[in-house]
C-alpha atoms as a PDB file:
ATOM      1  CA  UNK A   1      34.893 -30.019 -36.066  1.00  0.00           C
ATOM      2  CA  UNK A   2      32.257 -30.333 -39.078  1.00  0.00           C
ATOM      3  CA  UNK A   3      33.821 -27.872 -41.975  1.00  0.00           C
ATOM      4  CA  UNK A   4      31.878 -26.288 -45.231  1.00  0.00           C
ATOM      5  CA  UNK A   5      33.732 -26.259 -48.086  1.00  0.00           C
ATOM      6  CA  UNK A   6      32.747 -22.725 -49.419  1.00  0.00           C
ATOM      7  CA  UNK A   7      33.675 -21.518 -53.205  1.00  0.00           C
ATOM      8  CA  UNK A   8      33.791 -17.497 -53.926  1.00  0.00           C
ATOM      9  CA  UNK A   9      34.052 -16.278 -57.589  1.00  0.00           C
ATOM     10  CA  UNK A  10      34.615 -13.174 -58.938  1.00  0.00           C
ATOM     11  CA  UNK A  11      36.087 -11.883 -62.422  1.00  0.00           C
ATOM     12  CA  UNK A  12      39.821 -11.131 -63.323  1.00  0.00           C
ATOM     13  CA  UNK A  13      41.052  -7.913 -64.576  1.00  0.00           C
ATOM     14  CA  UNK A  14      39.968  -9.329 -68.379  1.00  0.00           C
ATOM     15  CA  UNK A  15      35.946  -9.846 -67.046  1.00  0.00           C
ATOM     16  CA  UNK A  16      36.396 -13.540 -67.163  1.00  0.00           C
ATOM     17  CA  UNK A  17      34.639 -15.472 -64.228  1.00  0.00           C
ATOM     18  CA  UNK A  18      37.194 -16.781 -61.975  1.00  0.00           C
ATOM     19  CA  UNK A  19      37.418 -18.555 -57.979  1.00  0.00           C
ATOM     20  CA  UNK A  20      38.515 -15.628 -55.966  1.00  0.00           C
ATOM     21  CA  UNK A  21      38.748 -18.536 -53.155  1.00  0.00           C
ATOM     22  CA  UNK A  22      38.281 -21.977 -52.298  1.00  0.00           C
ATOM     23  CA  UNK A  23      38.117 -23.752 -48.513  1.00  0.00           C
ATOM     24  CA  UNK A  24      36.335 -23.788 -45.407  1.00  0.00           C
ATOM     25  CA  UNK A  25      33.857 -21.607 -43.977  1.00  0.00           C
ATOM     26  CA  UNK A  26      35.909 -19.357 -42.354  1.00  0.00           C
ATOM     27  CA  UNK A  27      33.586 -17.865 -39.828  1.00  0.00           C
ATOM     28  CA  UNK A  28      31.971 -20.440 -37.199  1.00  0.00           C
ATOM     29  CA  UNK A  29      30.142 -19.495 -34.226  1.00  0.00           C
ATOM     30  CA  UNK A  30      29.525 -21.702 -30.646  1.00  0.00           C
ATOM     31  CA  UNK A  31      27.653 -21.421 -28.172  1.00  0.00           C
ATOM     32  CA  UNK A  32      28.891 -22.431 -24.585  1.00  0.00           C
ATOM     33  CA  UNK A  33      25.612 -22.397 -22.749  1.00  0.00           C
ATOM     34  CA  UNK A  34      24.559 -24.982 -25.537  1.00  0.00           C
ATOM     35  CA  UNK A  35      26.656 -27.406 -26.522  1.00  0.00           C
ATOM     36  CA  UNK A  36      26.667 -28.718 -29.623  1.00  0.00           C
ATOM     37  CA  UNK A  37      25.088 -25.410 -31.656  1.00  0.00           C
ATOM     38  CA  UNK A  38      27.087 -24.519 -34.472  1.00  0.00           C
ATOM     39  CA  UNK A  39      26.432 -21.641 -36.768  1.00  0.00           C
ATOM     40  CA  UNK A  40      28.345 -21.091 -40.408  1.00  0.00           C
ATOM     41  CA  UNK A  41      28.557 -17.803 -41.920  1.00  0.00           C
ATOM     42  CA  UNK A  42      28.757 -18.814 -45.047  1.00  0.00           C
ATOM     43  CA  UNK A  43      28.327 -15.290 -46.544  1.00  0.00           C
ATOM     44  CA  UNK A  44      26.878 -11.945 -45.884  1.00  0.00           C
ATOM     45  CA  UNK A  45      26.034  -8.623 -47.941  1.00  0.00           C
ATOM     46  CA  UNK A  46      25.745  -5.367 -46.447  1.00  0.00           C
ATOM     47  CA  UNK A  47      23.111  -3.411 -49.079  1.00  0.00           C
ATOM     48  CA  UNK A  48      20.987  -3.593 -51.345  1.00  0.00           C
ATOM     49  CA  UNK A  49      21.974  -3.608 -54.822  1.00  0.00           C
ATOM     50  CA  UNK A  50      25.147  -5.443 -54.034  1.00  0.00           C
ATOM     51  CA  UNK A  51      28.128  -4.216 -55.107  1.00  0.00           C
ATOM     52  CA  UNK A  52      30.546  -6.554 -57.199  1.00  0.00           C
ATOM     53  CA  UNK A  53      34.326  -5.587 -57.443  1.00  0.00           C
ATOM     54  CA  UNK A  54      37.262  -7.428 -58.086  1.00  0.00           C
ATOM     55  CA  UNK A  55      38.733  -8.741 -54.973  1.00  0.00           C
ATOM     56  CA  UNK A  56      36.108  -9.117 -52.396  1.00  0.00           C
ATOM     57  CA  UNK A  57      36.796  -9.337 -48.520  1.00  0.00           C
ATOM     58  CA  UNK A  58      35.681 -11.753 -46.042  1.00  0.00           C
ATOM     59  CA  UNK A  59      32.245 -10.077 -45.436  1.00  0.00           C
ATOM     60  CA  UNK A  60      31.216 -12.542 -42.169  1.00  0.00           C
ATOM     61  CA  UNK A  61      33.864 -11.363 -39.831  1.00  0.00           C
ATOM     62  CA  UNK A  62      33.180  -8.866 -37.136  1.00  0.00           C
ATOM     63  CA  UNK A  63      30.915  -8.615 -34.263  1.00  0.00           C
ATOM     64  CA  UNK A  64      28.578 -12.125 -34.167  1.00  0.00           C
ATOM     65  CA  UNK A  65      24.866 -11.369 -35.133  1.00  0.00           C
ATOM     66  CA  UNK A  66      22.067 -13.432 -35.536  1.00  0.00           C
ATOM     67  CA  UNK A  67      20.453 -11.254 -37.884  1.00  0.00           C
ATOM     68  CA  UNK A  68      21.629  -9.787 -41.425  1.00  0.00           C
ATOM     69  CA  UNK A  69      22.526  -6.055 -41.489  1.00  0.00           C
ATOM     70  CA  UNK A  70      20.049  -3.086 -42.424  1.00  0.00           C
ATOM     71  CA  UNK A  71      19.446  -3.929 -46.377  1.00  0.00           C
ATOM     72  CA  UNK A  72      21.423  -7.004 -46.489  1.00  0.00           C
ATOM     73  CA  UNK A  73      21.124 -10.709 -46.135  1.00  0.00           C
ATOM     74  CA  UNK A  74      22.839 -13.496 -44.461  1.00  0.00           C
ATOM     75  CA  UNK A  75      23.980 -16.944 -45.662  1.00  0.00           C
ATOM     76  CA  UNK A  76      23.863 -19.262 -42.991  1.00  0.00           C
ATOM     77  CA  UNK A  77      24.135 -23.090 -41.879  1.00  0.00           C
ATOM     78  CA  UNK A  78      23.217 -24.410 -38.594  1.00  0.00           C
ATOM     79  CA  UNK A  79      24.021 -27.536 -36.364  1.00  0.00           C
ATOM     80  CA  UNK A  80      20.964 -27.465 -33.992  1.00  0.00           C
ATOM     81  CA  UNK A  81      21.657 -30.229 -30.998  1.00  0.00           C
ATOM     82  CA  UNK A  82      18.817 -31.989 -29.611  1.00  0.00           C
ATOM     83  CA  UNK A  83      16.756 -30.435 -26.754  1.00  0.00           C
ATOM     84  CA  UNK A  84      18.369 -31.333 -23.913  1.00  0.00           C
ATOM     85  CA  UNK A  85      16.376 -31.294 -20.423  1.00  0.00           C
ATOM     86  CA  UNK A  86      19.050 -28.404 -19.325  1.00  0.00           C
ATOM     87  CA  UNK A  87      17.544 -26.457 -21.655  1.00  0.00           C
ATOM     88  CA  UNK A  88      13.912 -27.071 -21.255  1.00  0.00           C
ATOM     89  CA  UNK A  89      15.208 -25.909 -17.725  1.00  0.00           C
ATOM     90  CA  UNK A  90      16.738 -22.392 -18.896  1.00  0.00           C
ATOM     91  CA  UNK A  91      14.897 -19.613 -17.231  1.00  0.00           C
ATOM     92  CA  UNK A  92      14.142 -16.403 -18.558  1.00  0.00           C
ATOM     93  CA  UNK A  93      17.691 -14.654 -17.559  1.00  0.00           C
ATOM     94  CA  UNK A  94      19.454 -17.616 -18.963  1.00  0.00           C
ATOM     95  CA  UNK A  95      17.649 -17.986 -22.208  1.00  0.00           C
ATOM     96  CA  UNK A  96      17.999 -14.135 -22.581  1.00  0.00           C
ATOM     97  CA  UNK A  97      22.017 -14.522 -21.816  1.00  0.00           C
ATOM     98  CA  UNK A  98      22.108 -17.372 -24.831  1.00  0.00           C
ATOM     99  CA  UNK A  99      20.900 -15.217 -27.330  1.00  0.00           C
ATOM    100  CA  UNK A 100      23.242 -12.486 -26.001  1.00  0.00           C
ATOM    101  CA  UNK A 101      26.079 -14.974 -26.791  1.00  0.00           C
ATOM    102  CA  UNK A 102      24.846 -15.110 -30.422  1.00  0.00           C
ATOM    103  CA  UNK A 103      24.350 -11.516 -31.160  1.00  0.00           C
ATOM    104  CA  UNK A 104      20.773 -10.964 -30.748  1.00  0.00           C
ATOM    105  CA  UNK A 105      20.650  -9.430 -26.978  1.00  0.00           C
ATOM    106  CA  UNK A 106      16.650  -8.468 -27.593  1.00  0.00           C
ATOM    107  CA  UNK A 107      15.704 -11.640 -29.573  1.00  0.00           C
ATOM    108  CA  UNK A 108      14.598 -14.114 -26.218  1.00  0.00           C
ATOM    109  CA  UNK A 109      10.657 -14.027 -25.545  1.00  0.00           C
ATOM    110  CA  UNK A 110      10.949 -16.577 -23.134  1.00  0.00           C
ATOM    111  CA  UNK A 111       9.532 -14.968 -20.296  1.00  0.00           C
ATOM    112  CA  UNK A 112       7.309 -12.430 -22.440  1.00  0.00           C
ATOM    113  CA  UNK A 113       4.795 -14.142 -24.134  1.00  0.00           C
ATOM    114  CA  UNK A 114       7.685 -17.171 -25.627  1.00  0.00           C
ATOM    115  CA  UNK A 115       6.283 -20.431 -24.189  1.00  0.00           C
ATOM    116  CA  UNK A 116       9.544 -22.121 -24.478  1.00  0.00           C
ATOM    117  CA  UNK A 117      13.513 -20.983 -23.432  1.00  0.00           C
ATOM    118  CA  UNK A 118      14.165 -21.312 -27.233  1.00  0.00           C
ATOM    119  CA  UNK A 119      11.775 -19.055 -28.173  1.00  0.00           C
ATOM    120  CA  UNK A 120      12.358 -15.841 -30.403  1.00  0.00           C
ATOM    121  CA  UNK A 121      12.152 -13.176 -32.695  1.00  0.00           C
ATOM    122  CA  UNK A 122      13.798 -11.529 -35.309  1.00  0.00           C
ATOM    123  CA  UNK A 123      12.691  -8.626 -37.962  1.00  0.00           C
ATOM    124  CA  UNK A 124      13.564 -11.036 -40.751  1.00  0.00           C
ATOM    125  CA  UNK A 125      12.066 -12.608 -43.260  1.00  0.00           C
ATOM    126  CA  UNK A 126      14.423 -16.529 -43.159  1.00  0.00           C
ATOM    127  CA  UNK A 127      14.094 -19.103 -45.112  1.00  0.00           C
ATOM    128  CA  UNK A 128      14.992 -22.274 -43.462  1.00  0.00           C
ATOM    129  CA  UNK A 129      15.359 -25.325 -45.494  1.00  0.00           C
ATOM    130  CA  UNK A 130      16.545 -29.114 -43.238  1.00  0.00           C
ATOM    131  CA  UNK A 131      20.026 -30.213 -45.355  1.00  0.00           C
ATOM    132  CA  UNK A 132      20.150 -33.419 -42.536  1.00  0.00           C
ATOM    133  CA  UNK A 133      17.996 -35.063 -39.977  1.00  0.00           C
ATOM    134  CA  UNK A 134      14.987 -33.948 -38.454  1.00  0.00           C
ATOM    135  CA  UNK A 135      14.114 -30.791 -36.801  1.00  0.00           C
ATOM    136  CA  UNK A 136      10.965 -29.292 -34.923  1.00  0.00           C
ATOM    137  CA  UNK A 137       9.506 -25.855 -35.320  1.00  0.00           C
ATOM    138  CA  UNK A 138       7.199 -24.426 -32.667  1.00  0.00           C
ATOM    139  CA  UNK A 139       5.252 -21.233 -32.842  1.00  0.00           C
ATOM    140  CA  UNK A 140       3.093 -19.283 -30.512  1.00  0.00           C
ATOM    141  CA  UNK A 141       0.276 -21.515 -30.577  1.00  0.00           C
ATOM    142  CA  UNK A 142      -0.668 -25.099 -31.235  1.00  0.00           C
ATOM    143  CA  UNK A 143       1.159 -28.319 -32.397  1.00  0.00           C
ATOM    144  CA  UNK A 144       4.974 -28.385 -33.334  1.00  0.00           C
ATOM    145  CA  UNK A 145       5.574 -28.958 -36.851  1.00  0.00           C
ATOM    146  CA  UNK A 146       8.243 -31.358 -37.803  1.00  0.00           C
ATOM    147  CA  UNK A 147      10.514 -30.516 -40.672  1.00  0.00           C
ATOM    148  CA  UNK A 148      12.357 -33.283 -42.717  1.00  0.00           C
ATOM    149  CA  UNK A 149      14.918 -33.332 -45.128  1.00  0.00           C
ATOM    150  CA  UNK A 150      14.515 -30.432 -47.859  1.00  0.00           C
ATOM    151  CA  UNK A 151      11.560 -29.350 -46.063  1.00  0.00           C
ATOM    152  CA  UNK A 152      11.083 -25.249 -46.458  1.00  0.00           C
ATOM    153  CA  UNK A 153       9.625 -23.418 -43.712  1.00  0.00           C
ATOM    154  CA  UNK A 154       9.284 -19.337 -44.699  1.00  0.00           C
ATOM    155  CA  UNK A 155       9.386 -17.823 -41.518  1.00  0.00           C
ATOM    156  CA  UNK A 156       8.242 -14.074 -41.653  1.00  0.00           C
ATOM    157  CA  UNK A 157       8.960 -12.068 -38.796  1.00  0.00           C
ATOM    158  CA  UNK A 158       7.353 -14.496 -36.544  1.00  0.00           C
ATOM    159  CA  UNK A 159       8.239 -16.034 -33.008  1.00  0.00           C
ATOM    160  CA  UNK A 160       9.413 -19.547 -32.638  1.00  0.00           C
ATOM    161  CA  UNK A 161      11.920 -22.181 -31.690  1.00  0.00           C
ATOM    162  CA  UNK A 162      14.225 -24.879 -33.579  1.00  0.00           C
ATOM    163  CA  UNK A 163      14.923 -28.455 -31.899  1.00  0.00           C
ATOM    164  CA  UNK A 164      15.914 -31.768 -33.435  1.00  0.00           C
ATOM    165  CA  UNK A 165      13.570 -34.214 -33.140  1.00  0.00           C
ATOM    166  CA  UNK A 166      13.735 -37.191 -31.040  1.00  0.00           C
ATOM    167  CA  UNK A 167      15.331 -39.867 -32.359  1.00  0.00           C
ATOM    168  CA  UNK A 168      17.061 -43.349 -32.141  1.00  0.00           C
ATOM    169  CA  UNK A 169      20.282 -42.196 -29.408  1.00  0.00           C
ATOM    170  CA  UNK A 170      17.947 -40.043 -27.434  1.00  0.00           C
ATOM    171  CA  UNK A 171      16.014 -43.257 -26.325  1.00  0.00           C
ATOM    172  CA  UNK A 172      19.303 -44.797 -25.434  1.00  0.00           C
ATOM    173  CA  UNK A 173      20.269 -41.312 -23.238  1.00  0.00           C
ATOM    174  CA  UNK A 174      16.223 -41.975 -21.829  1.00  0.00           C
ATOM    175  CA  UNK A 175      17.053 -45.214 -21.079  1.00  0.00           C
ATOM    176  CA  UNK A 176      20.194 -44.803 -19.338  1.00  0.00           C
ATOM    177  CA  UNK A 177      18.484 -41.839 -17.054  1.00  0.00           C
ATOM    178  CA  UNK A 178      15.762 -44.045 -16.235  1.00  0.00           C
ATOM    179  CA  UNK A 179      13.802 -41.981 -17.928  1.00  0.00           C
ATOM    180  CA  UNK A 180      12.402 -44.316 -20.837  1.00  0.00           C
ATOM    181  CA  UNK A 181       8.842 -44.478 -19.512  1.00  0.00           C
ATOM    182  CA  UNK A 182       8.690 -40.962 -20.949  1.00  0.00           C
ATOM    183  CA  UNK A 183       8.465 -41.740 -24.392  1.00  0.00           C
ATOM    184  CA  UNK A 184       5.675 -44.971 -25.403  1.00  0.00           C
ATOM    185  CA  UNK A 185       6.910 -45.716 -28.844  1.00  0.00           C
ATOM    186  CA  UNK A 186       9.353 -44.669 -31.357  1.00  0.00           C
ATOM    187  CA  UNK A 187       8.831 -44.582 -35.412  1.00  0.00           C
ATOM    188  CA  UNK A 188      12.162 -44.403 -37.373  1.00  0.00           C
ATOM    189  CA  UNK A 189      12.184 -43.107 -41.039  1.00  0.00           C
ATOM    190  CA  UNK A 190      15.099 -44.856 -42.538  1.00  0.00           C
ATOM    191  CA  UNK A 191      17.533 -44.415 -39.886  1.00  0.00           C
ATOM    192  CA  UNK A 192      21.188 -42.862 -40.541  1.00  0.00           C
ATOM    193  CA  UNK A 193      23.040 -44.695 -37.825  1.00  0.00           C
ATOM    194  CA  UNK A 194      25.928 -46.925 -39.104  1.00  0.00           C
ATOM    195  CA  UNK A 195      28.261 -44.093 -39.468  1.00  0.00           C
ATOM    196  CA  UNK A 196      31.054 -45.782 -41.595  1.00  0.00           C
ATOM    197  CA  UNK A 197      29.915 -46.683 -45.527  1.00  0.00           C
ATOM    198  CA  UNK A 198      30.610 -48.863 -47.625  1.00  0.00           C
ATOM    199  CA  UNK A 199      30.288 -51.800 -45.131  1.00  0.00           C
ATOM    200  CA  UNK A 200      30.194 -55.510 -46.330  1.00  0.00           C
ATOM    201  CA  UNK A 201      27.490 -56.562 -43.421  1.00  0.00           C
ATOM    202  CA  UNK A 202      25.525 -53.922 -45.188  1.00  0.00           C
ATOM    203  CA  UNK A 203      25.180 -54.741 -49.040  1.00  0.00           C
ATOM    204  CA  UNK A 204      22.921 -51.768 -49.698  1.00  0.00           C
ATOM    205  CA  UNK A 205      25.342 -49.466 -49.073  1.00  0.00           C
ATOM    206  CA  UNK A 206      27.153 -50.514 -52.050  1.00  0.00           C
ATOM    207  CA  UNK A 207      24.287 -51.686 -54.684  1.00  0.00           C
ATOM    208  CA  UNK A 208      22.160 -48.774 -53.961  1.00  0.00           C
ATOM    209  CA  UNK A 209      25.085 -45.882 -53.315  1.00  0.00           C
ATOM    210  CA  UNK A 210      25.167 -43.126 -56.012  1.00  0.00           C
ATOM    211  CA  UNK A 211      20.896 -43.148 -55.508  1.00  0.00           C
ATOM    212  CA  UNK A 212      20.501 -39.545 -54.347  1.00  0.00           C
ATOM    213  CA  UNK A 213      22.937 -40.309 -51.342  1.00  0.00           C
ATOM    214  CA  UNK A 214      26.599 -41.053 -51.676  1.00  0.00           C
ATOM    215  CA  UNK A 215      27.574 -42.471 -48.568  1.00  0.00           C
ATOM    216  CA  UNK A 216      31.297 -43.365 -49.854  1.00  0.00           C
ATOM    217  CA  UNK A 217      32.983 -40.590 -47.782  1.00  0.00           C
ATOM    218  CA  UNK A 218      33.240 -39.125 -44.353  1.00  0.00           C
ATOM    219  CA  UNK A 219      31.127 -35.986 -44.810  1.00  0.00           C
ATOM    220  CA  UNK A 220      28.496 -37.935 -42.422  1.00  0.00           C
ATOM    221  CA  UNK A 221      30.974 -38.996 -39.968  1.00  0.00           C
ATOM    222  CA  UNK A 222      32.447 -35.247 -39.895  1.00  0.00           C
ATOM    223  CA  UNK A 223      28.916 -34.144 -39.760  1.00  0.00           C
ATOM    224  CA  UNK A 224      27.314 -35.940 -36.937  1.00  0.00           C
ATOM    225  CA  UNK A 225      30.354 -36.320 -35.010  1.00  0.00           C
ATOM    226  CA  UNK A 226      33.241 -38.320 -36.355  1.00  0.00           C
ATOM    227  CA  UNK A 227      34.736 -38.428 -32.566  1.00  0.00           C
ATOM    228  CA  UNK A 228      31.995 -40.422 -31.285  1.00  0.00           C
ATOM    229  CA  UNK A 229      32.246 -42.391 -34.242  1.00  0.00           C
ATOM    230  CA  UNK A 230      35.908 -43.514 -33.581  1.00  0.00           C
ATOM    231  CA  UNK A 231      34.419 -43.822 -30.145  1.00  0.00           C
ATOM    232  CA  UNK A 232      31.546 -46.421 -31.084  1.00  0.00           C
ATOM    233  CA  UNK A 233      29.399 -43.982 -29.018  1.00  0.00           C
ATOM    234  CA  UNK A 234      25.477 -45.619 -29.647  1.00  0.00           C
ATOM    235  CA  UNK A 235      24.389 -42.456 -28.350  1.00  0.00           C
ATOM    236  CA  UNK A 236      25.595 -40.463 -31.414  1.00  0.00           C
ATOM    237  CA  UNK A 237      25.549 -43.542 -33.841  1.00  0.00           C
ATOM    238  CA  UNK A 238      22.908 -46.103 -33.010  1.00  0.00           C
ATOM    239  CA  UNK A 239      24.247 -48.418 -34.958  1.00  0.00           C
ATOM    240  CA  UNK A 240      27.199 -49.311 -32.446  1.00  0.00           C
ATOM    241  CA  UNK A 241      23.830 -50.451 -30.082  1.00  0.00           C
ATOM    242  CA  UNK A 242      24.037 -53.511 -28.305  1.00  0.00           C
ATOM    243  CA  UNK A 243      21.355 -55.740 -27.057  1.00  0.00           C
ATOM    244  CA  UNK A 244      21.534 -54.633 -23.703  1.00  0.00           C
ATOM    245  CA  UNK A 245      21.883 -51.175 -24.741  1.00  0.00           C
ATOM    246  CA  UNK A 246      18.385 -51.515 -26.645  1.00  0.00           C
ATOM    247  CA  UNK A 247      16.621 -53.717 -24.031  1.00  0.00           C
ATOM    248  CA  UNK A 248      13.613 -52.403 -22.571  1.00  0.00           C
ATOM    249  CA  UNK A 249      12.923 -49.752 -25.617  1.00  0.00           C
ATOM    250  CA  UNK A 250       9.415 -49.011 -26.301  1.00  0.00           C
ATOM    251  CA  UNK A 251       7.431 -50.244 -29.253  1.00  0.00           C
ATOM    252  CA  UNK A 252       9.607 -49.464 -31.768  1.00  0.00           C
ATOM    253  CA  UNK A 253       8.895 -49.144 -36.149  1.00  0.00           C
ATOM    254  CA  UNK A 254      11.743 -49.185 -38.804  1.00  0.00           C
ATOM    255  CA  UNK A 255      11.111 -48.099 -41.523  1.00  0.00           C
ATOM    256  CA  UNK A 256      13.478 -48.794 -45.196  1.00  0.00           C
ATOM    257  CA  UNK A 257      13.439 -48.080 -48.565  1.00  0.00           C
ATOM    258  CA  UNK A 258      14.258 -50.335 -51.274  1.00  0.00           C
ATOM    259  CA  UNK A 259      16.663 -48.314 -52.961  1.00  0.00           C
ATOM    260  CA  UNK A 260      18.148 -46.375 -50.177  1.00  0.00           C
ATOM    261  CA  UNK A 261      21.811 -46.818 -49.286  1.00  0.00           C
ATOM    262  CA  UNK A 262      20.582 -46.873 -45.960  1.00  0.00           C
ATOM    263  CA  UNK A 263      18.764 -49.848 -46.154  1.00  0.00           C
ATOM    264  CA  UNK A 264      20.170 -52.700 -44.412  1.00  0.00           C
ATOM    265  CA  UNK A 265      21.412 -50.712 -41.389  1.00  0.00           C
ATOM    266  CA  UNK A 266      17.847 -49.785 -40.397  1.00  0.00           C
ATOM    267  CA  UNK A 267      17.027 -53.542 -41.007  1.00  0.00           C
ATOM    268  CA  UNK A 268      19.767 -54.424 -39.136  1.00  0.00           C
ATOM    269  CA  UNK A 269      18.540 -52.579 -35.812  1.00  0.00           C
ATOM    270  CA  UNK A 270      15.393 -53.894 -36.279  1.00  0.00           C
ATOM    271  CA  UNK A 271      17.008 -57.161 -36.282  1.00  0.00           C
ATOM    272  CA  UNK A 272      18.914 -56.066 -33.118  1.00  0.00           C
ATOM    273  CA  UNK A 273      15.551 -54.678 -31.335  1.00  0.00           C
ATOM    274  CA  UNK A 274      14.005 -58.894 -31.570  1.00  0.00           C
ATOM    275  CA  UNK A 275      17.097 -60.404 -30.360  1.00  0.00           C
ATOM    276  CA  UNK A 276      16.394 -57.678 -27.513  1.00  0.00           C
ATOM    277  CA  UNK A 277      12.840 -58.372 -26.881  1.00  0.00           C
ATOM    278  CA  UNK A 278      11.770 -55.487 -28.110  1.00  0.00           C
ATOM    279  CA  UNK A 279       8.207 -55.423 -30.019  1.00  0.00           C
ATOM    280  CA  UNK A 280       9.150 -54.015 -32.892  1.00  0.00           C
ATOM    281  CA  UNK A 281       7.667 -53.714 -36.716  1.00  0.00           C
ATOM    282  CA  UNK A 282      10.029 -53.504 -39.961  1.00  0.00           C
ATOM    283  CA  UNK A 283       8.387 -52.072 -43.001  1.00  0.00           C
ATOM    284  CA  UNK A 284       9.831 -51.658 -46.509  1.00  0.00           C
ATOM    285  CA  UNK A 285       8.464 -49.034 -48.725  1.00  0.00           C
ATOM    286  CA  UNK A 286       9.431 -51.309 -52.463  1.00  0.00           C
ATOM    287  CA  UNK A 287      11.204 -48.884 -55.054  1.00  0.00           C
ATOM    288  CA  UNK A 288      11.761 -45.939 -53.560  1.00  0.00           C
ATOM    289  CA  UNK A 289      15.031 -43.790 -52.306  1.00  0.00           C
ATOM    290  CA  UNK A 290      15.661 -42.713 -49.228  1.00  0.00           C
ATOM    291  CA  UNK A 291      12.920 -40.256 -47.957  1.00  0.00           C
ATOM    292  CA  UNK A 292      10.534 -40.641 -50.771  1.00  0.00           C
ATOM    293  CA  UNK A 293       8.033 -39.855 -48.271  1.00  0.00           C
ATOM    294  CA  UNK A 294       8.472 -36.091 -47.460  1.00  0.00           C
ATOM    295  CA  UNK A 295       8.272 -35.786 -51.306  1.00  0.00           C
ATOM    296  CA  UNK A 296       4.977 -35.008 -51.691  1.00  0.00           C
ATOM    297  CA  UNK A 297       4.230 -33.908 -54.709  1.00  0.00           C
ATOM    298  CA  UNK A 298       6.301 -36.452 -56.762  1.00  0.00           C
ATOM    299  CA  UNK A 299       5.040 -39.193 -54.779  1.00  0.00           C
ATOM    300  CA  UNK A 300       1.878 -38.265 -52.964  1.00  0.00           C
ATOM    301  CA  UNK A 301       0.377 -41.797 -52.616  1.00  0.00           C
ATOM    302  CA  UNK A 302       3.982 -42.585 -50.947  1.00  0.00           C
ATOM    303  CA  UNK A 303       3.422 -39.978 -48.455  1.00  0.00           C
ATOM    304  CA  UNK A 304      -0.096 -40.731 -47.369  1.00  0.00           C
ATOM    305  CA  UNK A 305       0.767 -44.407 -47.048  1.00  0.00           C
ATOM    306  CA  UNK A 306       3.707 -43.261 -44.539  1.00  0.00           C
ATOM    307  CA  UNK A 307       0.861 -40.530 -42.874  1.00  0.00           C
ATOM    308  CA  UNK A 308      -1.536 -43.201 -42.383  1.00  0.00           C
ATOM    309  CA  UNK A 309       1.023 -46.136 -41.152  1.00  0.00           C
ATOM    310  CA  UNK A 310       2.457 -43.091 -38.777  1.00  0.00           C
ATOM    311  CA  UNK A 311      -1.205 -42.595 -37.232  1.00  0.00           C
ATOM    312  CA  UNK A 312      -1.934 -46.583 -36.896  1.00  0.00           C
ATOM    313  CA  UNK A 313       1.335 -46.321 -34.700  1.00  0.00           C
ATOM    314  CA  UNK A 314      -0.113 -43.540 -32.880  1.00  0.00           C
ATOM    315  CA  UNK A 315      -3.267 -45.544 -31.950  1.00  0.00           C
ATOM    316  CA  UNK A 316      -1.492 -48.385 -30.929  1.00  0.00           C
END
């Protein structure tokens, strides 16, 4: 299981600042009607000011809840699966029982007025920020929005729904339902897929590591599922894809980064999608890290280069 190294201080009995404790996230929620959803207390108060004393106890035990107690707030990370077609099939009564399961019996609007099962709402004010992949938010009305990494959504007492996005080992799962017709092209932003680093087949990932990503460790593996790793699943780590396993794949864009450690594995499945017979495009943004494009405002002519390359593909 994926762990979260969490660090408490405090002061000792002089005033100095010291580590009351050091480890794992000792609080982590499941969810058993969907798989895959993992939620880390990483800390909760329980008023407002917040009182400080010397020893502290573990404030996230108890009763599961999705939201923070009257005048306090709540510290936590989430491992949000990808939509799965059993969900898009929950009905009301189940959607209603999932959010029982994670402390919020009266959150679920599926049903009234929620256009999707994952639909809800909370009387919060959350601040949601993407550590890892790609996710999709979807309100009451009109497009979803898609949230990248260190993208900030402010959510404020609204109704909505988190999914991960579509990517690279959900075509594969398509594909081996028959179901690949669904989907008529897929655009990859410099794909995380090799899922062991440093690799010698993959120079970037040792003349670009230590450029905002240090891949030299197994916090990705543990992450993203470091059982399917050992497992050289391709539906949890594309990178394990075979010919076969990518023939018949839509029109299909990679796109790299100069200076990403990820580099050569997304050039690599390109690679892999033309021995396949694929049509496929490889583009490589020169001088950048990985995901210069969601940032904006450092690199704005970045981004609308990416925008405008992403709506060509759309037209195509």
């Amino acid at each position: 299981m994926t762990q979260i190294r969490r660090v408490v201080t405090g002061h000792d009995a002089s005033g100095k600042a010291v580590v009351l404790s050091d480890g794992p996230v000792p609080t982590v929620h499941g969810n058993p009607i969907r798989p895959g959803q993992l939620s880390f207390e990483v800390w909760k108060t329980h008023s407002t000011p917040v009182p400080i004393g010397a020893v502290e106890p573990e404030p996230t035990t108890g009763p599961r809840s999705l939201q923070p107690p009257p005048h306090g707030t709540l510290f936590r990370i989430s491992v949000v699966p990808p939509e799965s077609e059993e969900t898009r099939k929950l009905t009301p009564e189940q959607a209603r029982e999932l959010f029982v399961k994670s402390g919020a019996k009266d959150a679920s609007t599926f049903g009234r007025g929620g256009r999707h099962p994952m639909m809800h709402r909370t009387e919060t004010v959350d601040y949601a920020v993407v550590l890892e992949g790609e996710i999709t938010l979807l309100l009451d009305e009109g497009d979803a929005y898609n949230s990248n990494l260190w993208d900030l959504s402010i959510l404020r007492l609204n109704q909505l729904g988190y999914f991960e996005t579509l990517k690279e080992n959900e075509s594969y799962e398509l594909k081996r339902n028959g179901d690949i017709g669904v989907i008529k092209g897929l655009y990859a932003l410099c794909p995380y897929i090799a899922g062991k680093w440093p690799q010698d087949a993959l120079p970037s990932t040792t003349e670009n590591n230590g450029i905002l990503l240090d891949l030299h460790n197994n916090r990705g593996a543990m992450a993203y599922g470091i059982e399917e790793l050992n497992a050289k699943n391709p539906l949890a780590w594309p990178g394990f894809a075979t010919e076969d396993d990518v023939k018949g794949f839509p029109y299909t864009v990679i796109s790299v980064n100069e200076c990403d450690p990820l580099r050569d594995e997304g050039v690599g499945f390109y690679r892999l999608l033309l021995r396949a017979g694929v049509p496929a495009r490889c583009r490589q943004v020169m001088g950048t890290t990985h995901g210069t494009e969601v940032f904006t405002i450092a690199c704005p002519e970045i981004s609308r280069d990416c925008a405008a390359d992403l709506a060509r593909f759309a037209r195509v």
